[in-house]
PDB file of N, CA and C in Angstrom:
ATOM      1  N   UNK A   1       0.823  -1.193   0.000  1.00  0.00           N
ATOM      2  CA  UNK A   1       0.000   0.000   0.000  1.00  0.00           C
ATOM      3  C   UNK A   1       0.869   1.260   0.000  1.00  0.00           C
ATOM      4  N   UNK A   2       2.211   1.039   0.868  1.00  0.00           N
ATOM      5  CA  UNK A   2       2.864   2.632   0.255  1.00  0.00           C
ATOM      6  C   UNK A   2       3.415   3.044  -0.911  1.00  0.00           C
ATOM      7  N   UNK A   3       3.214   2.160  -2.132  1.00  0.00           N
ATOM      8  CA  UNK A   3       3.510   2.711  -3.359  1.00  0.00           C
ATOM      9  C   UNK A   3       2.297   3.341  -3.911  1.00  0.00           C
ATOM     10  N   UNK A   4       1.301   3.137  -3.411  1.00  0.00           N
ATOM     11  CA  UNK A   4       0.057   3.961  -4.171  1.00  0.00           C
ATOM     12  C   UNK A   4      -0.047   5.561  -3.721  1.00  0.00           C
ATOM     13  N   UNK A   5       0.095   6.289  -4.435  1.00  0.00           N
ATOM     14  CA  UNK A   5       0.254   7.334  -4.585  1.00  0.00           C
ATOM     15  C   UNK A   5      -1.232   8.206  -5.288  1.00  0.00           C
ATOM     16  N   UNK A   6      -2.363   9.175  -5.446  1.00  0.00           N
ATOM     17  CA  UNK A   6      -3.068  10.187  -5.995  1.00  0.00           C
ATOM     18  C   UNK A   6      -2.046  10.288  -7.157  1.00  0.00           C
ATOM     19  N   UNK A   7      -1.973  10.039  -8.612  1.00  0.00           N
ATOM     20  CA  UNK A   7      -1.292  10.581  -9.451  1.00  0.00           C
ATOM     21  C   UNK A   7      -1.294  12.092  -9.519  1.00  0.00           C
ATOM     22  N   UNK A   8      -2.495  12.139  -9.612  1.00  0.00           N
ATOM     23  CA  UNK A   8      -2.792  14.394 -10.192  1.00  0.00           C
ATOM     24  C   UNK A   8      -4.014  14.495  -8.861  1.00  0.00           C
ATOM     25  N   UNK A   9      -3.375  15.002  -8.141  1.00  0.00           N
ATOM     26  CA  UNK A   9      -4.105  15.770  -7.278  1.00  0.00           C
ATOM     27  C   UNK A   9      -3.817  17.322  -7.195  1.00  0.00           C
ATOM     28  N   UNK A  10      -5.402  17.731  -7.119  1.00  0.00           N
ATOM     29  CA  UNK A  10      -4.983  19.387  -6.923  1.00  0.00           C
ATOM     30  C   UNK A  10      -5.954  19.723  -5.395  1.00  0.00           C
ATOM     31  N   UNK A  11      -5.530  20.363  -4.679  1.00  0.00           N
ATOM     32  CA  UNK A  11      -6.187  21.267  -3.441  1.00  0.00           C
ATOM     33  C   UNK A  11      -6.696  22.780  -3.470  1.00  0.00           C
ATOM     34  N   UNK A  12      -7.818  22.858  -3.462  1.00  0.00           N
ATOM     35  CA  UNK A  12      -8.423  24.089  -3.247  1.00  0.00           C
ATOM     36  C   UNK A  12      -8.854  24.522  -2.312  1.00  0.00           C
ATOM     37  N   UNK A  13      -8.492  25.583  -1.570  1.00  0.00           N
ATOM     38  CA  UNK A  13      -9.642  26.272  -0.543  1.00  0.00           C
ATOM     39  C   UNK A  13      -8.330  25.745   0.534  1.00  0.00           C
ATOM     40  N   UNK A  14      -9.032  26.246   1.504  1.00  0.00           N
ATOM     41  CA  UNK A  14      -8.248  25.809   3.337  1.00  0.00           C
ATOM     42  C   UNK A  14      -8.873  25.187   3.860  1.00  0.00           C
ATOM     43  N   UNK A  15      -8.226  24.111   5.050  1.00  0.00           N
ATOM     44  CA  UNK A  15      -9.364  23.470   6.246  1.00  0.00           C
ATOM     45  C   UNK A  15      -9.379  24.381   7.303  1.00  0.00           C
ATOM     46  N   UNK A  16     -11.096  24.634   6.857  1.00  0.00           N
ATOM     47  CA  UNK A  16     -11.521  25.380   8.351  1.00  0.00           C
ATOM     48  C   UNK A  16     -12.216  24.437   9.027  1.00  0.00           C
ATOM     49  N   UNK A  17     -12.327  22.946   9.214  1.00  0.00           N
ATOM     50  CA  UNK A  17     -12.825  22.095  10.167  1.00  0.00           C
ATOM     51  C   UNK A  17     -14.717  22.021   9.889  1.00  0.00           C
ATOM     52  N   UNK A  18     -14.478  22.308   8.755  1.00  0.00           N
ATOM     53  CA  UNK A  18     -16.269  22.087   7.876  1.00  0.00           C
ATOM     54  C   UNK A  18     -16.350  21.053   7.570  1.00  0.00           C
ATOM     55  N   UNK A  19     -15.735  20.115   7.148  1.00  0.00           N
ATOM     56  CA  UNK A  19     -15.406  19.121   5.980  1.00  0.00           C
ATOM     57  C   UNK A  19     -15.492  19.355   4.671  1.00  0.00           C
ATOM     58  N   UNK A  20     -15.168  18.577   4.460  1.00  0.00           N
ATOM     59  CA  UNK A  20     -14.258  18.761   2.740  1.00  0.00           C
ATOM     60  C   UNK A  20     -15.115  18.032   1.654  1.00  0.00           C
ATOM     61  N   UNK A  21     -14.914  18.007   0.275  1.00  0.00           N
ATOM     62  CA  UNK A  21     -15.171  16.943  -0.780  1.00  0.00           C
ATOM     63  C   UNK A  21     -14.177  16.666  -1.241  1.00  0.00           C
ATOM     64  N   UNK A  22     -14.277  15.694  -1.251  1.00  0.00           N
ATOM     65  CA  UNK A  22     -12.928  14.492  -2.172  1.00  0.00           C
ATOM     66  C   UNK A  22     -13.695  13.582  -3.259  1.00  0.00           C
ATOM     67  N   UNK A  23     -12.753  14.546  -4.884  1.00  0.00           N
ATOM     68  CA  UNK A  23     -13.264  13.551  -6.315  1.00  0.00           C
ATOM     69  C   UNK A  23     -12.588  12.659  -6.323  1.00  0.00           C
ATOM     70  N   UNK A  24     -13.062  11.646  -6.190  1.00  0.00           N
ATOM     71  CA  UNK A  24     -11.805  10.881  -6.590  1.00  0.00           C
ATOM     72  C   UNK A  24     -12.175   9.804  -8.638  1.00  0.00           C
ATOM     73  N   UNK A  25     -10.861   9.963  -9.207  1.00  0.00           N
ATOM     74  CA  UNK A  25     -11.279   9.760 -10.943  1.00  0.00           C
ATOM     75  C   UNK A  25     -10.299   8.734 -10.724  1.00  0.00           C
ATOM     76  N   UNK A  26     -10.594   7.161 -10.210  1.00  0.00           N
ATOM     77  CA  UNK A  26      -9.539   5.844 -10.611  1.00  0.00           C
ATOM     78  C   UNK A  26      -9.448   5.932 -11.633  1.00  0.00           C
ATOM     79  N   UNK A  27      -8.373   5.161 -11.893  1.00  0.00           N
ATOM     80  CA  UNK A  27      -7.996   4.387 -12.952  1.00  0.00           C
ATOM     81  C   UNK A  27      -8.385   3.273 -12.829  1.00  0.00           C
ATOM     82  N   UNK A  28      -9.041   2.706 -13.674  1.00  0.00           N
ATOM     83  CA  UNK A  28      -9.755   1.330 -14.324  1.00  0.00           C
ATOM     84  C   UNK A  28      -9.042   0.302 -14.737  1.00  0.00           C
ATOM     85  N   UNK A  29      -8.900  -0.893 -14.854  1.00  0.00           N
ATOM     86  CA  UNK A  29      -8.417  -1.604 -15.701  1.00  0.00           C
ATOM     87  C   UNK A  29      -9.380  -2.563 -16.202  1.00  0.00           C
ATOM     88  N   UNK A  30      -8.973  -3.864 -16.642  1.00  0.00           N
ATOM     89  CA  UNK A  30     -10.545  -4.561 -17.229  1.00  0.00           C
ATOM     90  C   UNK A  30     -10.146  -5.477 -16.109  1.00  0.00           C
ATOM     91  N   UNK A  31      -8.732  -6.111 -15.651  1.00  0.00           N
ATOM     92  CA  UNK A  31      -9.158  -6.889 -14.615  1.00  0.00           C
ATOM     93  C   UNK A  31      -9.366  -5.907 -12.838  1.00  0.00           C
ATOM     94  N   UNK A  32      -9.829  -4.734 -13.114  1.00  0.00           N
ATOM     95  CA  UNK A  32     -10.830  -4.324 -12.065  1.00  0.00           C
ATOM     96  C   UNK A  32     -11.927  -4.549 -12.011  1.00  0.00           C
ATOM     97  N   UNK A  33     -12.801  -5.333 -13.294  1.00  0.00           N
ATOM     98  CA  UNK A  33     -14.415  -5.309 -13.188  1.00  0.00           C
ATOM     99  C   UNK A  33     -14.197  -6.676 -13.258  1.00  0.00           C
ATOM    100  N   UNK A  34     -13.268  -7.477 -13.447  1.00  0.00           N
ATOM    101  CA  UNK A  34     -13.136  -9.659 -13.020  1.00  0.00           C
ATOM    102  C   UNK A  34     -14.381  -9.621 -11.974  1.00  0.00           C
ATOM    103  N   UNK A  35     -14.002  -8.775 -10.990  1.00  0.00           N
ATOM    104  CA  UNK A  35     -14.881  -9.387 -10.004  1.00  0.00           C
ATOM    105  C   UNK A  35     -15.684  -8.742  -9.093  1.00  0.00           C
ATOM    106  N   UNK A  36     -16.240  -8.441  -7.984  1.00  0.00           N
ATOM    107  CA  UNK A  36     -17.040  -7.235  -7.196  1.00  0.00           C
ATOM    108  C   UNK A  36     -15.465  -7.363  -6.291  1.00  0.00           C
ATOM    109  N   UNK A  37     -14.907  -8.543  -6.103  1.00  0.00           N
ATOM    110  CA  UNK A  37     -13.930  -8.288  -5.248  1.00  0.00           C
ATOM    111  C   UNK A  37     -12.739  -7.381  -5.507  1.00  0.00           C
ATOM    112  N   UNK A  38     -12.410  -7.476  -7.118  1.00  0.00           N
ATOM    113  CA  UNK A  38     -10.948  -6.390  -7.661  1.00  0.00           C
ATOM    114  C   UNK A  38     -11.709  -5.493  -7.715  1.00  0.00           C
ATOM    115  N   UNK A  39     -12.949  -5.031  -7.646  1.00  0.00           N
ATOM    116  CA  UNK A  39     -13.777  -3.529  -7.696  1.00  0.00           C
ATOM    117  C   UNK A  39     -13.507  -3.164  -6.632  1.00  0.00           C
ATOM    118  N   UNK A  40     -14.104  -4.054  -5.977  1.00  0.00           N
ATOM    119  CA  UNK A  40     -14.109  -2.839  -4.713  1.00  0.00           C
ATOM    120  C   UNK A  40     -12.603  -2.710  -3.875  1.00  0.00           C
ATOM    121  N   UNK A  41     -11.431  -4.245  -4.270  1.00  0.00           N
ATOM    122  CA  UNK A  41     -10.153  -4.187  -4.044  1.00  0.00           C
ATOM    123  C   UNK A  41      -9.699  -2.197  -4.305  1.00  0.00           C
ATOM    124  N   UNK A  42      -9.960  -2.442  -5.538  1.00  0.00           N
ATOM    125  CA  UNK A  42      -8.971  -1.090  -6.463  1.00  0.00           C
ATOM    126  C   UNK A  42      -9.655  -0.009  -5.655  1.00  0.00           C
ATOM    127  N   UNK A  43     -10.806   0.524  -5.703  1.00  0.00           N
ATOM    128  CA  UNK A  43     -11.741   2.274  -4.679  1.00  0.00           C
ATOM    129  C   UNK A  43     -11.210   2.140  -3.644  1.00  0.00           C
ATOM    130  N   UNK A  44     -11.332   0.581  -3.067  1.00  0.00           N
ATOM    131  CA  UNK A  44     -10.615   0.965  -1.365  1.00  0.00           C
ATOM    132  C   UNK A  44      -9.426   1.169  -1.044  1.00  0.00           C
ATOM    133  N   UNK A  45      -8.624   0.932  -2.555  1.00  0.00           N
ATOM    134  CA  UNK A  45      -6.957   1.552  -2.082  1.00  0.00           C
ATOM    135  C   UNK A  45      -7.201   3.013  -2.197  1.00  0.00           C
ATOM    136  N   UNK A  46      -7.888   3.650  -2.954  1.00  0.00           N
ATOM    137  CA  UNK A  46      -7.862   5.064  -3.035  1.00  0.00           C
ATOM    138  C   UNK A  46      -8.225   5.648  -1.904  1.00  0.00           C
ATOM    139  N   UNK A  47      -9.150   4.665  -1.562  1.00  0.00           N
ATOM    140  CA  UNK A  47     -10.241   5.754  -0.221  1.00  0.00           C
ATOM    141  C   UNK A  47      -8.532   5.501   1.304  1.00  0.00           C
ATOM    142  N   UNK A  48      -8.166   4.110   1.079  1.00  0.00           N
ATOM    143  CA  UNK A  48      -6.662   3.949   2.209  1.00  0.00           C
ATOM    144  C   UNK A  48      -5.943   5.072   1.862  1.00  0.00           C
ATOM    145  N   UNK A  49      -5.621   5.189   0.859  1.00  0.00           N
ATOM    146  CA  UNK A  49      -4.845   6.172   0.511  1.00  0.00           C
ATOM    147  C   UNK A  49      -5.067   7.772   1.003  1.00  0.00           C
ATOM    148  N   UNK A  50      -6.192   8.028   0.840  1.00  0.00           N
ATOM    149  CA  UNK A  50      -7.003   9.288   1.235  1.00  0.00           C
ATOM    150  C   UNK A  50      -6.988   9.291   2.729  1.00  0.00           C
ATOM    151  N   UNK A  51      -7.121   8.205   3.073  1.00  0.00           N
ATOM    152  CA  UNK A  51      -7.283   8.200   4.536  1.00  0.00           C
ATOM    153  C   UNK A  51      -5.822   8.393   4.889  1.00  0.00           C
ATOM    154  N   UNK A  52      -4.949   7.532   4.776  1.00  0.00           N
ATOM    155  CA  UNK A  52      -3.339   8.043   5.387  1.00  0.00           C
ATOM    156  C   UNK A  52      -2.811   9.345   4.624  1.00  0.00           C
ATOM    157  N   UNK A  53      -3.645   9.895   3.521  1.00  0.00           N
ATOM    158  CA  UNK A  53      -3.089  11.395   3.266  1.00  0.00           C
ATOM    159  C   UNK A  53      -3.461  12.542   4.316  1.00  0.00           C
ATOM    160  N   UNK A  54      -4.683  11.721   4.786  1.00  0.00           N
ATOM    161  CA  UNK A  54      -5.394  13.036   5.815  1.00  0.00           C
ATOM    162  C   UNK A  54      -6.571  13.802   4.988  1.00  0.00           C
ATOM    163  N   UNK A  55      -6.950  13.253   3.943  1.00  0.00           N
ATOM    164  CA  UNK A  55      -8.046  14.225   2.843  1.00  0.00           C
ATOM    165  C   UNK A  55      -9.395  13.438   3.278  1.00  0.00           C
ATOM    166  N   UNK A  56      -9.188  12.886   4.405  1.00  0.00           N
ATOM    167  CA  UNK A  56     -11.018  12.378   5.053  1.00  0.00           C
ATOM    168  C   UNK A  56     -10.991  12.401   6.253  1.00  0.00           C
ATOM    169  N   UNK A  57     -12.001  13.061   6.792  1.00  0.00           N
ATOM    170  CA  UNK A  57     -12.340  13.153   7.912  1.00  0.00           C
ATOM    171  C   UNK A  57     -13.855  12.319   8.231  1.00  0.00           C
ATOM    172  N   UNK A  58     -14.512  12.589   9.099  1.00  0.00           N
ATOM    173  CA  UNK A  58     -16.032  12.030   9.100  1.00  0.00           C
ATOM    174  C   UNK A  58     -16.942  12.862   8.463  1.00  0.00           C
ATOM    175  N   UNK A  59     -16.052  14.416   8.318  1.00  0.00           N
ATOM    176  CA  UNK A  59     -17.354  15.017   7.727  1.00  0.00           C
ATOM    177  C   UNK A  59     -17.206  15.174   5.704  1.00  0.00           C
ATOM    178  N   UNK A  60     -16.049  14.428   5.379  1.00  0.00           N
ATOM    179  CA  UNK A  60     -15.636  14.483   4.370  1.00  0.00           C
ATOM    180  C   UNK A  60     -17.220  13.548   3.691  1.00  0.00           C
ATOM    181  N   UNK A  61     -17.053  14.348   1.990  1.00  0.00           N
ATOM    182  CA  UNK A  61     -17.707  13.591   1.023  1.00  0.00           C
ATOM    183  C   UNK A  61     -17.445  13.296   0.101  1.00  0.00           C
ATOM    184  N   UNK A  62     -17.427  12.040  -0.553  1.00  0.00           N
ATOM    185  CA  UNK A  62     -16.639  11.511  -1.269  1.00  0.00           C
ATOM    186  C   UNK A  62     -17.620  11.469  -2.660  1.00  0.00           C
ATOM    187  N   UNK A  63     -16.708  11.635  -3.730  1.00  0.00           N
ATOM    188  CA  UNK A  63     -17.468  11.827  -5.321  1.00  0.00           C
ATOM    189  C   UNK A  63     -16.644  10.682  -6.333  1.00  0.00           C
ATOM    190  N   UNK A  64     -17.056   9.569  -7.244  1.00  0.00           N
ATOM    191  CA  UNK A  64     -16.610   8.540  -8.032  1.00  0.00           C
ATOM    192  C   UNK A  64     -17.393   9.213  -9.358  1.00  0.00           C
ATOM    193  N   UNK A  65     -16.515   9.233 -10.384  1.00  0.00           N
ATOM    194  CA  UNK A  65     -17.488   9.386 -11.250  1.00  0.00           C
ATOM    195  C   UNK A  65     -18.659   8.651 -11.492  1.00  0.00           C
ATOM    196  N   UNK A  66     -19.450   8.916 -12.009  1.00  0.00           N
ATOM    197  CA  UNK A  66     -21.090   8.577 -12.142  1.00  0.00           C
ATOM    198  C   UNK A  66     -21.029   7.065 -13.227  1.00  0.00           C
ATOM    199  N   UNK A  67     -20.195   6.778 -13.557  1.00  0.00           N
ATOM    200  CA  UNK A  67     -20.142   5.425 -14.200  1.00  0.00           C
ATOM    201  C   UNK A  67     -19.399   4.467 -13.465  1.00  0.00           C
ATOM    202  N   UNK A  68     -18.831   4.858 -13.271  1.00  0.00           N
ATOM    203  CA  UNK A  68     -17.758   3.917 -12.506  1.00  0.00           C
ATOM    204  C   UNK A  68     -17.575   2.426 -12.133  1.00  0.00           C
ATOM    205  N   UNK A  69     -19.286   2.252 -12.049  1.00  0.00           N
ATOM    206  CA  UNK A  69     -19.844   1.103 -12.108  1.00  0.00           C
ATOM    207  C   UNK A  69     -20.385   0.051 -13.278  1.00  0.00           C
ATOM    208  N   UNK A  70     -20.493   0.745 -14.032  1.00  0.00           N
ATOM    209  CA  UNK A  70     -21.283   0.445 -15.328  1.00  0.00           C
ATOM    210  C   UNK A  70     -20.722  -1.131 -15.727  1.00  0.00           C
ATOM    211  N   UNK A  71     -19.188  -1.052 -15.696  1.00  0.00           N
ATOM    212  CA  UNK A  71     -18.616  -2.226 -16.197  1.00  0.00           C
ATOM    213  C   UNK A  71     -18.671  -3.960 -15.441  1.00  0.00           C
ATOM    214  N   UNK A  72     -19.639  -3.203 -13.833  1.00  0.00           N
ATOM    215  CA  UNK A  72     -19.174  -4.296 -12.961  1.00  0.00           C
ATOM    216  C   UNK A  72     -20.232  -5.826 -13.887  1.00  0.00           C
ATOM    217  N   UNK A  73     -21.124  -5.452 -14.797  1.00  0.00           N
ATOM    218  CA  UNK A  73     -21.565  -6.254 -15.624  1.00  0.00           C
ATOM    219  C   UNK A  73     -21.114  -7.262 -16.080  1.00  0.00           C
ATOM    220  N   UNK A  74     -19.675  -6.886 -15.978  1.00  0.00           N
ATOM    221  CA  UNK A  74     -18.762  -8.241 -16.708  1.00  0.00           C
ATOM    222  C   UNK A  74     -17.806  -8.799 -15.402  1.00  0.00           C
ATOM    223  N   UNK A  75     -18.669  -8.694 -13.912  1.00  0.00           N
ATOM    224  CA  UNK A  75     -17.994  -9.730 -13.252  1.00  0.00           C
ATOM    225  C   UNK A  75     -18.556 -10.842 -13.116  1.00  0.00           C
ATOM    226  N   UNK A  76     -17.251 -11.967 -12.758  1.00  0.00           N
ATOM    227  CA  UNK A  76     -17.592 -13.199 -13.304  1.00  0.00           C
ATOM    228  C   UNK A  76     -17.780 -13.541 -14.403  1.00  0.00           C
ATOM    229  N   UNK A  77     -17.833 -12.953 -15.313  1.00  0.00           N
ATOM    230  CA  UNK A  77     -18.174 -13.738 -16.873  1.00  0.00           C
ATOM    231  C   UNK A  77     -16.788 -14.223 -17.269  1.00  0.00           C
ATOM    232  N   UNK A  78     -16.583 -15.164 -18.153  1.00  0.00           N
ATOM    233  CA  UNK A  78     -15.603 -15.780 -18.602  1.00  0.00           C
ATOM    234  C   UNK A  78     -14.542 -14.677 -19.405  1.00  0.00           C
ATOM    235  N   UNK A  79     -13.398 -15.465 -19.207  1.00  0.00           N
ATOM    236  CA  UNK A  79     -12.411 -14.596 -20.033  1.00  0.00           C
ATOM    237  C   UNK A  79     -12.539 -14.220 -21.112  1.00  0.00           C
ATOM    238  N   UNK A  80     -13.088 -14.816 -22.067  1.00  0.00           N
ATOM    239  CA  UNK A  80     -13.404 -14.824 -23.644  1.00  0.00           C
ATOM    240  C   UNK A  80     -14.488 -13.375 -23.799  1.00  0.00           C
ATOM    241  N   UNK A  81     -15.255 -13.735 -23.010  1.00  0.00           N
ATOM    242  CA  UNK A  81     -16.087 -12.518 -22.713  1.00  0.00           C
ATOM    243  C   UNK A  81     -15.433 -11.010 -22.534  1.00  0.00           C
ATOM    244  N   UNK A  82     -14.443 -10.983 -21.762  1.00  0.00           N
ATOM    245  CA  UNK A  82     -13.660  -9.962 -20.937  1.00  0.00           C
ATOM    246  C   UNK A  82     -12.584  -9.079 -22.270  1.00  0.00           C
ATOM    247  N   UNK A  83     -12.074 -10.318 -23.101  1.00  0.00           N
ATOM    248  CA  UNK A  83     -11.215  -9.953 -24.242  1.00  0.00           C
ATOM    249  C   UNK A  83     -11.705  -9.983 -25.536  1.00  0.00           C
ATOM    250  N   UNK A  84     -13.115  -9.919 -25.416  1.00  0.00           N
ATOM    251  CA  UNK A  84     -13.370  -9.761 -26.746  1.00  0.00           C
ATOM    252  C   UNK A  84     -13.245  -8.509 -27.577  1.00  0.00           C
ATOM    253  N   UNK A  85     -13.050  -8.628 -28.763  1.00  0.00           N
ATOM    254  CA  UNK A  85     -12.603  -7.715 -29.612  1.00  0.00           C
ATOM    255  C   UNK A  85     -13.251  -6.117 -29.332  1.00  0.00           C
ATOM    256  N   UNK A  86     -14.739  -6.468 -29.617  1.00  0.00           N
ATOM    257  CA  UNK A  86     -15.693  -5.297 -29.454  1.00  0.00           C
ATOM    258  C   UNK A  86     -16.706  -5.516 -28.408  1.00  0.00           C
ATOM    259  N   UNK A  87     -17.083  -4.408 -28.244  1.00  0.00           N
ATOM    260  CA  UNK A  87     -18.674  -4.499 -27.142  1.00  0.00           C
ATOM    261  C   UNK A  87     -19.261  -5.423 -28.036  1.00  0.00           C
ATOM    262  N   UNK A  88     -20.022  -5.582 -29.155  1.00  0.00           N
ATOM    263  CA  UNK A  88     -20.844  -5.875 -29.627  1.00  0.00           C
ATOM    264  C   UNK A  88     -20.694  -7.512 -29.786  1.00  0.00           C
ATOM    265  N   UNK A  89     -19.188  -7.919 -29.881  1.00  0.00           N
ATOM    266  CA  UNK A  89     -18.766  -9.160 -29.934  1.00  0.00           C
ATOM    267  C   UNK A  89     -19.161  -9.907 -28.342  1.00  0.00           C
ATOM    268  N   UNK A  90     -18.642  -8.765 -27.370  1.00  0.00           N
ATOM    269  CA  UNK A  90     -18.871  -9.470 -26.170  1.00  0.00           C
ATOM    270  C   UNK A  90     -20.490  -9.747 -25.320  1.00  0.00           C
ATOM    271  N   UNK A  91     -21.378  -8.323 -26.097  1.00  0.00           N
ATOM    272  CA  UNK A  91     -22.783  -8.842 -25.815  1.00  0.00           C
ATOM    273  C   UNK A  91     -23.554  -9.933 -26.432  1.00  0.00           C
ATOM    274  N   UNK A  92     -22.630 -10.190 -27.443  1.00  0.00           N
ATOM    275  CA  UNK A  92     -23.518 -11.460 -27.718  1.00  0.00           C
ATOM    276  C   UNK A  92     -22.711 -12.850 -27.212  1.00  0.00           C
ATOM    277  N   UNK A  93     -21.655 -12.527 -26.591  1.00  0.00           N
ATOM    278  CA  UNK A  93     -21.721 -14.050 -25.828  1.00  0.00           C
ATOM    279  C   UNK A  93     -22.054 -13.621 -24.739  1.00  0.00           C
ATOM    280  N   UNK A  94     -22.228 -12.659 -23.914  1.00  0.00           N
ATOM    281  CA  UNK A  94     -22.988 -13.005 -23.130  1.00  0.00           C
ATOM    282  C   UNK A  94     -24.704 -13.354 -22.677  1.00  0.00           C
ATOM    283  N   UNK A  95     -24.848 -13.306 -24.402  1.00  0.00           N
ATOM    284  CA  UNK A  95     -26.312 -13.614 -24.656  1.00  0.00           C
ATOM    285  C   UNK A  95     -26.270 -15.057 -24.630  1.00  0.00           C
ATOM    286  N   UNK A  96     -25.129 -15.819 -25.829  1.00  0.00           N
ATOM    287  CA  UNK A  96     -24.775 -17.016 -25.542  1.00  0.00           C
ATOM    288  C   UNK A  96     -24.684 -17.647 -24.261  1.00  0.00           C
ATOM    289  N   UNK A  97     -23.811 -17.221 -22.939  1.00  0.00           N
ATOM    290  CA  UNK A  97     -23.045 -17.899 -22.232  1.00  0.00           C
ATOM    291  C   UNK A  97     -24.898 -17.799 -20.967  1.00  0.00           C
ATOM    292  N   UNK A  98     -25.572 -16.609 -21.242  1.00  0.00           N
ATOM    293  CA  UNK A  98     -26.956 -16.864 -20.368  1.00  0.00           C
ATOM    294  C   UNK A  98     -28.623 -16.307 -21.305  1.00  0.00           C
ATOM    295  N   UNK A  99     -28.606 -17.632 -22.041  1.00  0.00           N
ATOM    296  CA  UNK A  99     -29.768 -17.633 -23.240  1.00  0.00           C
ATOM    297  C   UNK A  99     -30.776 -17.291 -22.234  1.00  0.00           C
ATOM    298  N   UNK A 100     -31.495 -17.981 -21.458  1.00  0.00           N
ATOM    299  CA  UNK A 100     -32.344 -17.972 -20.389  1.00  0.00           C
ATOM    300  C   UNK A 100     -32.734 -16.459 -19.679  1.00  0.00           C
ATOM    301  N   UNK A 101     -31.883 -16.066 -18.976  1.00  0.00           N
ATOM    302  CA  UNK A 101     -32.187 -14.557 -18.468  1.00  0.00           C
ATOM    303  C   UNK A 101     -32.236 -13.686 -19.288  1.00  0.00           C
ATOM    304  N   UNK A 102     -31.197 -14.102 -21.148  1.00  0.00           N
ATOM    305  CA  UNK A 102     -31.501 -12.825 -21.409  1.00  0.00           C
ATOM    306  C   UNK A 102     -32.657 -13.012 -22.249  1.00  0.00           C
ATOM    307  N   UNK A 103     -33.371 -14.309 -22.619  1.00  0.00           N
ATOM    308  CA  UNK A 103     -34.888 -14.355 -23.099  1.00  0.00           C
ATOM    309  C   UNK A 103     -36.083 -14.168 -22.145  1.00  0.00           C
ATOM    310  N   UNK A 104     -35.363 -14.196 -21.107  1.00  0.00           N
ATOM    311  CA  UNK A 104     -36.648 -14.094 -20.162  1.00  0.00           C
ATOM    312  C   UNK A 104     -36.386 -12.304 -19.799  1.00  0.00           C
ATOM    313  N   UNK A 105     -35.452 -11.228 -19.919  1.00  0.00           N
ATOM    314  CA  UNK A 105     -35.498 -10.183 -19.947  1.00  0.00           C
ATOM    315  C   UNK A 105     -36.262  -9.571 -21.487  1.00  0.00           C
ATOM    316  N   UNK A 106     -35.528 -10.012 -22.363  1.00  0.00           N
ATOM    317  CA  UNK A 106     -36.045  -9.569 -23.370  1.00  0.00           C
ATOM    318  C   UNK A 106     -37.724  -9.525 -23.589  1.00  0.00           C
ATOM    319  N   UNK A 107     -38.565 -10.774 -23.335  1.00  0.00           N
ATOM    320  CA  UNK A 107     -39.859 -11.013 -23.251  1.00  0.00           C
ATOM    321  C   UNK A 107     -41.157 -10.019 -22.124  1.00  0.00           C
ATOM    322  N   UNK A 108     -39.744  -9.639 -21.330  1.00  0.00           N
ATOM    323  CA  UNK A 108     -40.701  -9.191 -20.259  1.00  0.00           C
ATOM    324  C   UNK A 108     -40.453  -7.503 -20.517  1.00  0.00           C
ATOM    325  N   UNK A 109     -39.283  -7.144 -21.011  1.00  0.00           N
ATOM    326  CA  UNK A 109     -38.757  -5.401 -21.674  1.00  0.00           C
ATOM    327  C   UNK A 109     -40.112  -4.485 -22.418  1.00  0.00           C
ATOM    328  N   UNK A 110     -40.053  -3.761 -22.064  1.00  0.00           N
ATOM    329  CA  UNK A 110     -41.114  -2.612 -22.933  1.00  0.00           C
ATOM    330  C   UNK A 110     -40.490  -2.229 -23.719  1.00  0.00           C
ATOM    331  N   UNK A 111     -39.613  -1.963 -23.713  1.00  0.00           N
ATOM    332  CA  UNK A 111     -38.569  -0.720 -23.744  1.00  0.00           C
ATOM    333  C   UNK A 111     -38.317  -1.282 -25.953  1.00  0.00           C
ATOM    334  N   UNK A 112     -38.556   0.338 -26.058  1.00  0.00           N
ATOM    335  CA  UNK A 112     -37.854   0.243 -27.977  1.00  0.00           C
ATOM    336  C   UNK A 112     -36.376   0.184 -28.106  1.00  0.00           C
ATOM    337  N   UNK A 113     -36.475  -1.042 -29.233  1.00  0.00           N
ATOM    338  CA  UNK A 113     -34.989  -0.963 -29.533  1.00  0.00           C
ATOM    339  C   UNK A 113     -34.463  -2.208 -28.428  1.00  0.00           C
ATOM    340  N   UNK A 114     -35.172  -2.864 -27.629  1.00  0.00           N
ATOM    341  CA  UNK A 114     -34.565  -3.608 -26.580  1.00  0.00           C
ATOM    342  C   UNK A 114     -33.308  -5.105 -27.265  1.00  0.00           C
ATOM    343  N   UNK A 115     -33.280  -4.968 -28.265  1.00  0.00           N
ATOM    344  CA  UNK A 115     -32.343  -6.141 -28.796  1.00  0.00           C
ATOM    345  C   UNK A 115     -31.424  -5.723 -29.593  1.00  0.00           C
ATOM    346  N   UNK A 116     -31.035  -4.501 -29.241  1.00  0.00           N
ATOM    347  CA  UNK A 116     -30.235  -3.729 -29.809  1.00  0.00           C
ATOM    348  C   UNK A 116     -28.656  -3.653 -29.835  1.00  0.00           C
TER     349      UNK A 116
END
């Protein structure tokens, strides 16, 4: 843990004992979304990190970008899945690898465009 370092951090403003906001923008990799476990492995080095910098307190609030999550879709799915060429290559094995949920989503979808 002491090689992890904030690459680009910038500080604004002073502590007047209000609490603070802390953005924090990881870096991703694809084997960060393998699993819920390397997900949440990789945020909680940042948030350790934050914490032995001193940039959290209790009244601190913490900001992830608004996707951040999006990818956890592909935990657990097979490797083949993970390295496939394109999105479009990899949604359809994972249509392959779970026919069942995604016919039983598709059937039950309102939604236009749902096989898209």
């Amino acid at each position: 843990m002491d090689d992890l370092t904030f690459p680009d951090m910038h500080q604004l403003g002073e502590d007047r004992g209000r609490g603070n906001l802390l953005g924090i923008e990881p870096y991703m990799t694809l084997q960060d979304y393998a699993s819920k476990e390397s997900f949440f492995n990789k945020l909680n080095s940042y948030l350790l990190i934050a914490r032995r910098e001193k940039y959290m307190d209790s009244k601190t609030i913490i900001l992830f970008p608004e996707y951040v999550g999006t990818w956890l879709v592909l935990a657990g799915e097979s490797e083949t899945i993970l390295h496939a060429e394109t999105l479009q290559a990899a949604e359809r094995l994972m249509v392959f690898h779970h026919p069942l949920e995604f016919l039983s989503h598709f059937l039950t979808s309102r939604e236009k465009g749902r096989a898209e």
